[in-house]
C-alpha atoms as a PDB file:
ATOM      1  CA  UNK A   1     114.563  88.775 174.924  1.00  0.00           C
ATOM      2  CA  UNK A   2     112.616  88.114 171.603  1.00  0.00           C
ATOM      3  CA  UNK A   3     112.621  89.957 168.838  1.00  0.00           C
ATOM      4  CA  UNK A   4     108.837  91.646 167.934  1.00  0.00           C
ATOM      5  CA  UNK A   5     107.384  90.708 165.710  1.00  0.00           C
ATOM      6  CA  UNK A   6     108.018  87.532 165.222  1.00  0.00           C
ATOM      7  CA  UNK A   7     107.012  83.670 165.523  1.00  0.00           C
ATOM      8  CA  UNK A   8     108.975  83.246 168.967  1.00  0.00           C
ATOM      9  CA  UNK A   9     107.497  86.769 170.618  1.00  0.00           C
ATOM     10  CA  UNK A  10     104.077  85.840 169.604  1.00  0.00           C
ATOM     11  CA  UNK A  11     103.948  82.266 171.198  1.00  0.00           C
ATOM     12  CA  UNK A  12     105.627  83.590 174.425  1.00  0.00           C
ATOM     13  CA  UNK A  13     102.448  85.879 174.357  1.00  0.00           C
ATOM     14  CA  UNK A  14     100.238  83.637 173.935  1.00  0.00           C
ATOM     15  CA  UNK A  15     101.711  81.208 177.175  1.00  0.00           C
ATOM     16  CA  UNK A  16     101.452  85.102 179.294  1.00  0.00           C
ATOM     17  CA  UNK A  17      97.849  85.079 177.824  1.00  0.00           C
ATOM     18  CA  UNK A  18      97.554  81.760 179.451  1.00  0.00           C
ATOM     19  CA  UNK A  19      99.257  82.413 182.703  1.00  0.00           C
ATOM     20  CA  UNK A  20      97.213  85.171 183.175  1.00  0.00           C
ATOM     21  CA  UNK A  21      94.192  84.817 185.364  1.00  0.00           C
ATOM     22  CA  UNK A  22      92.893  88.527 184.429  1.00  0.00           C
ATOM     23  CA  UNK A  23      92.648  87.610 181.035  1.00  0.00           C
ATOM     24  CA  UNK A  24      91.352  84.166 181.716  1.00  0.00           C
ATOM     25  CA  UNK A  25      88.596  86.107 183.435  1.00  0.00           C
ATOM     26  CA  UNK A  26      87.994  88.945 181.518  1.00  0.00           C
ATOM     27  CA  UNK A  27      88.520  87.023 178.068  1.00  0.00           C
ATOM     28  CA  UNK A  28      85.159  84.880 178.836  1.00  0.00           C
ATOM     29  CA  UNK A  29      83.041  84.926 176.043  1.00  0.00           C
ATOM     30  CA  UNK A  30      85.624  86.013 173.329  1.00  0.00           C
ATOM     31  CA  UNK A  31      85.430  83.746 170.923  1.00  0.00           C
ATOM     32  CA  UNK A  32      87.069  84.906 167.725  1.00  0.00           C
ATOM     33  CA  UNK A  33      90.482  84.516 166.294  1.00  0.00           C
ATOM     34  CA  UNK A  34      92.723  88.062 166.118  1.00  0.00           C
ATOM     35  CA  UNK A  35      95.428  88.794 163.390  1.00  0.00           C
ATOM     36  CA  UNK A  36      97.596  90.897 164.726  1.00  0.00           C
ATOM     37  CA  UNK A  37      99.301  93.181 161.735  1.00  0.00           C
ATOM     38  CA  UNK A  38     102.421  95.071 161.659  1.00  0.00           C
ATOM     39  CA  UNK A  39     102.537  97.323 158.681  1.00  0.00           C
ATOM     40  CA  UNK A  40     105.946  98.406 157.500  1.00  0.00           C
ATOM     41  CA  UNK A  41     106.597 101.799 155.103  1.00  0.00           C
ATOM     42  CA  UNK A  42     108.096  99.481 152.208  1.00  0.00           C
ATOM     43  CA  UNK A  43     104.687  98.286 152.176  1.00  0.00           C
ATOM     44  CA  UNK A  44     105.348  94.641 153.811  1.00  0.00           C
ATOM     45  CA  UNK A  45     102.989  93.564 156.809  1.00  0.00           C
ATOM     46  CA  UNK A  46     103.808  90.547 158.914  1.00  0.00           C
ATOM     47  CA  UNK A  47     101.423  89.256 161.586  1.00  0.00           C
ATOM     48  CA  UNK A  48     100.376  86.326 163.593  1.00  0.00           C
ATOM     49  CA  UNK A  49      96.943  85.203 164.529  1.00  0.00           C
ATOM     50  CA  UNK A  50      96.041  84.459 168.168  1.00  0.00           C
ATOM     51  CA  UNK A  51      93.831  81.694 168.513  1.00  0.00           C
ATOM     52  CA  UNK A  52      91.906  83.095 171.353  1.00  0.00           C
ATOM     53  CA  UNK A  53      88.531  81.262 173.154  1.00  0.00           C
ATOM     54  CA  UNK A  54      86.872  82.031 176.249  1.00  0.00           C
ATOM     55  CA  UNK A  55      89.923  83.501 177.826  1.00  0.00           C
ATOM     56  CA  UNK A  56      92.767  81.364 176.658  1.00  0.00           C
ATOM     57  CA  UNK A  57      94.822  81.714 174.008  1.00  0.00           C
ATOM     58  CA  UNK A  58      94.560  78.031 171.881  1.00  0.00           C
ATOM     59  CA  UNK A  59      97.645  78.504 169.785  1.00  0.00           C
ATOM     60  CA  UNK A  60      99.353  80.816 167.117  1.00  0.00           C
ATOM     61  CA  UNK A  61      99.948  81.362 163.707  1.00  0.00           C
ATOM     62  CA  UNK A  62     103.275  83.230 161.651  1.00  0.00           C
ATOM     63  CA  UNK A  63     102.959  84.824 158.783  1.00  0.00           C
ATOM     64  CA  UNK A  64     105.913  86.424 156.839  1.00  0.00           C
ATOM     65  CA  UNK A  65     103.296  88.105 154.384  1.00  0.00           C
ATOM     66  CA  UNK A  66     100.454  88.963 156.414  1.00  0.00           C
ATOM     67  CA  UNK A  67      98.284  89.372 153.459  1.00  0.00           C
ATOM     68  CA  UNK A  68      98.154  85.902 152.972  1.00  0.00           C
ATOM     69  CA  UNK A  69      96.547  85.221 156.345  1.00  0.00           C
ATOM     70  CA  UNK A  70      92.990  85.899 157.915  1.00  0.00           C
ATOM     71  CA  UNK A  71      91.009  85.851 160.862  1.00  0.00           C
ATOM     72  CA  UNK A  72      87.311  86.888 162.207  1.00  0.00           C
ATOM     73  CA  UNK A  73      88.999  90.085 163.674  1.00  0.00           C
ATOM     74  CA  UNK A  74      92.283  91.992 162.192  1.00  0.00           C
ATOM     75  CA  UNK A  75      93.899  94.407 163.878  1.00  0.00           C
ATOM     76  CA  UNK A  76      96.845  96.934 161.866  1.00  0.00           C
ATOM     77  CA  UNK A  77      99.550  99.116 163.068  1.00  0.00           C
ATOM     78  CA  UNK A  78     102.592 100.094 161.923  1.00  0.00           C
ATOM     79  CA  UNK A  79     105.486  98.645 164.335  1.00  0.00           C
ATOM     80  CA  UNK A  80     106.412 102.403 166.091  1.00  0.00           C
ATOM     81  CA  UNK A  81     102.455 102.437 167.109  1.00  0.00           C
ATOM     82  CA  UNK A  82     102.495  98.356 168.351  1.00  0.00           C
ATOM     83  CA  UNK A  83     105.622  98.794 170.896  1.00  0.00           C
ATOM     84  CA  UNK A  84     103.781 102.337 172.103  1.00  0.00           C
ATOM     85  CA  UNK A  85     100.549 100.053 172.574  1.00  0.00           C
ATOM     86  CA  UNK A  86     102.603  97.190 174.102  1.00  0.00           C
ATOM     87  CA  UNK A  87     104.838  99.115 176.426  1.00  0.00           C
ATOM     88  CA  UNK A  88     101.856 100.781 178.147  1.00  0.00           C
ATOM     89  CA  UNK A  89     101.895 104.323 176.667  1.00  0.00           C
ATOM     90  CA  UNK A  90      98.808 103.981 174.589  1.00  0.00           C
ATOM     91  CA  UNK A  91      95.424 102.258 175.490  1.00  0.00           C
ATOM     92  CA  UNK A  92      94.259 100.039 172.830  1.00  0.00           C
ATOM     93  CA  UNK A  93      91.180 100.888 172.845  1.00  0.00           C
ATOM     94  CA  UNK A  94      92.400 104.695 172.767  1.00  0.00           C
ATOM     95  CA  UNK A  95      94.122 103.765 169.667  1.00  0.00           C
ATOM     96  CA  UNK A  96      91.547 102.183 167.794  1.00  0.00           C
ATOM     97  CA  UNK A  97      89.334 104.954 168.548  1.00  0.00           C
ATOM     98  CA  UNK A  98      92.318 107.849 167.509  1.00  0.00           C
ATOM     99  CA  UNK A  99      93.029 105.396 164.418  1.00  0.00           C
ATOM    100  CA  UNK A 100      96.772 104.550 165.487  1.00  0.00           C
ATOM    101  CA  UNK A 101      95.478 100.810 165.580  1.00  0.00           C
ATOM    102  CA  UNK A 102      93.055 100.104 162.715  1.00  0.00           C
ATOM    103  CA  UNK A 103      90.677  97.332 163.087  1.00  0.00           C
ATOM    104  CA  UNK A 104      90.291  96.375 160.016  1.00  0.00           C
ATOM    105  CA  UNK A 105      88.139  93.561 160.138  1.00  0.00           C
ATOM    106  CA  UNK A 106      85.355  92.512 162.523  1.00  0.00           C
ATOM    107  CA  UNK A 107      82.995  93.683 164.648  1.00  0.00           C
ATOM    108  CA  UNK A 108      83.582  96.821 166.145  1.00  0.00           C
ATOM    109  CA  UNK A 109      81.077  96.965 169.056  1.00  0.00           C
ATOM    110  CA  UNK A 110      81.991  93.294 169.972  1.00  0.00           C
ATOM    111  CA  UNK A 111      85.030  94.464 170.086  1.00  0.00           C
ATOM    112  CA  UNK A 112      84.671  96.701 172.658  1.00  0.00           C
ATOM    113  CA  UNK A 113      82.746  94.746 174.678  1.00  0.00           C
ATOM    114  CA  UNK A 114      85.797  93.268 176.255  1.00  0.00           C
ATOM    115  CA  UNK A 115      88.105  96.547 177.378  1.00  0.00           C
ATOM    116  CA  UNK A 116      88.988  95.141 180.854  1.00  0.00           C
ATOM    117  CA  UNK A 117      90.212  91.998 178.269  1.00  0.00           C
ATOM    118  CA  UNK A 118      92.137  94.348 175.905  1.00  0.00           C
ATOM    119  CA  UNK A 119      94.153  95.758 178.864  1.00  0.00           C
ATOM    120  CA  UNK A 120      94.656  92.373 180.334  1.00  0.00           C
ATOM    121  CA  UNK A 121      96.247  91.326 176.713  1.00  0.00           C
ATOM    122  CA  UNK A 122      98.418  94.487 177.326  1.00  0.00           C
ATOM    123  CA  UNK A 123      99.679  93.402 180.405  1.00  0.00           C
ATOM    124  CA  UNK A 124     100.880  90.105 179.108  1.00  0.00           C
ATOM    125  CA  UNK A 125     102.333  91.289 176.338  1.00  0.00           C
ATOM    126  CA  UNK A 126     104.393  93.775 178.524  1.00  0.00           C
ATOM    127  CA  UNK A 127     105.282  90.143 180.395  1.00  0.00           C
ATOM    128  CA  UNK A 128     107.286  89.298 176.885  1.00  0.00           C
ATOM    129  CA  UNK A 129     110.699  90.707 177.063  1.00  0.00           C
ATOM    130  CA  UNK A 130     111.619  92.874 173.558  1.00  0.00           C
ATOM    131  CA  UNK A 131     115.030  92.643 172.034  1.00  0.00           C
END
């Protein structure tokens, strides 16, 4: 089990991303990188940026202080409203539309262009044990 967030949980997502031949499929012609944002009521954020192209996740970034980090496409939740998303109880896209998840950068109807791809990313991430 890995602790979420952090720099460990993130890379075993991205190698579920990679074993995954849903999102392989589904993530053809994604071609942006995604910070990923959890935002913490003291104010702190940390995140990681997935390094995703055509269905395959490239590589990953930490950051302790997310606000030192960017990406084409940024994505914020508080931690409470990430596990609901990664365990399954929320959609994503259900979130970003009820504001739970806040995309705060990029292109919104690109974004949801890919839904079968957002679940897909789901299901991986539910492949990464949480401790």
């Amino acid at each position: 089990m890995v602790k979420f967030p952090s720099k460990e949980w993130a890379e075993a997502y991205c190698r579920e991303l990679n074993s995954s031949p849903g999102y392989r499929r589904s993530g053809k012609g994604w071609l942006w990188p995604i910070l990923f944002v959890v935002k913490y009521p003291d104010g702190r954020k940390q995140g990681f940026i997935l390094k995703l192209e055509n269905g395959e996740c490239k590589g990953v970034e930490w950051y302790d202080d997310a606000s030192k980090a960017d990406a084409p496409y940024v994505l914020e939740a508080t931690l409470d409203d990430w596990l609901d998303v990664i365990s399954g109880k929320v959609n994503p896209l259900m979130a970003i539309m009820r504001r739970k998840l806040v995309l705060a950068k990029g292109n919104y109807s690109t974004l949801m262009r890919f839904p079968v791809a957002a679940l897909e990313m789901v299901k991986a991430a539910q492949r990464v044990p949480i401790g």
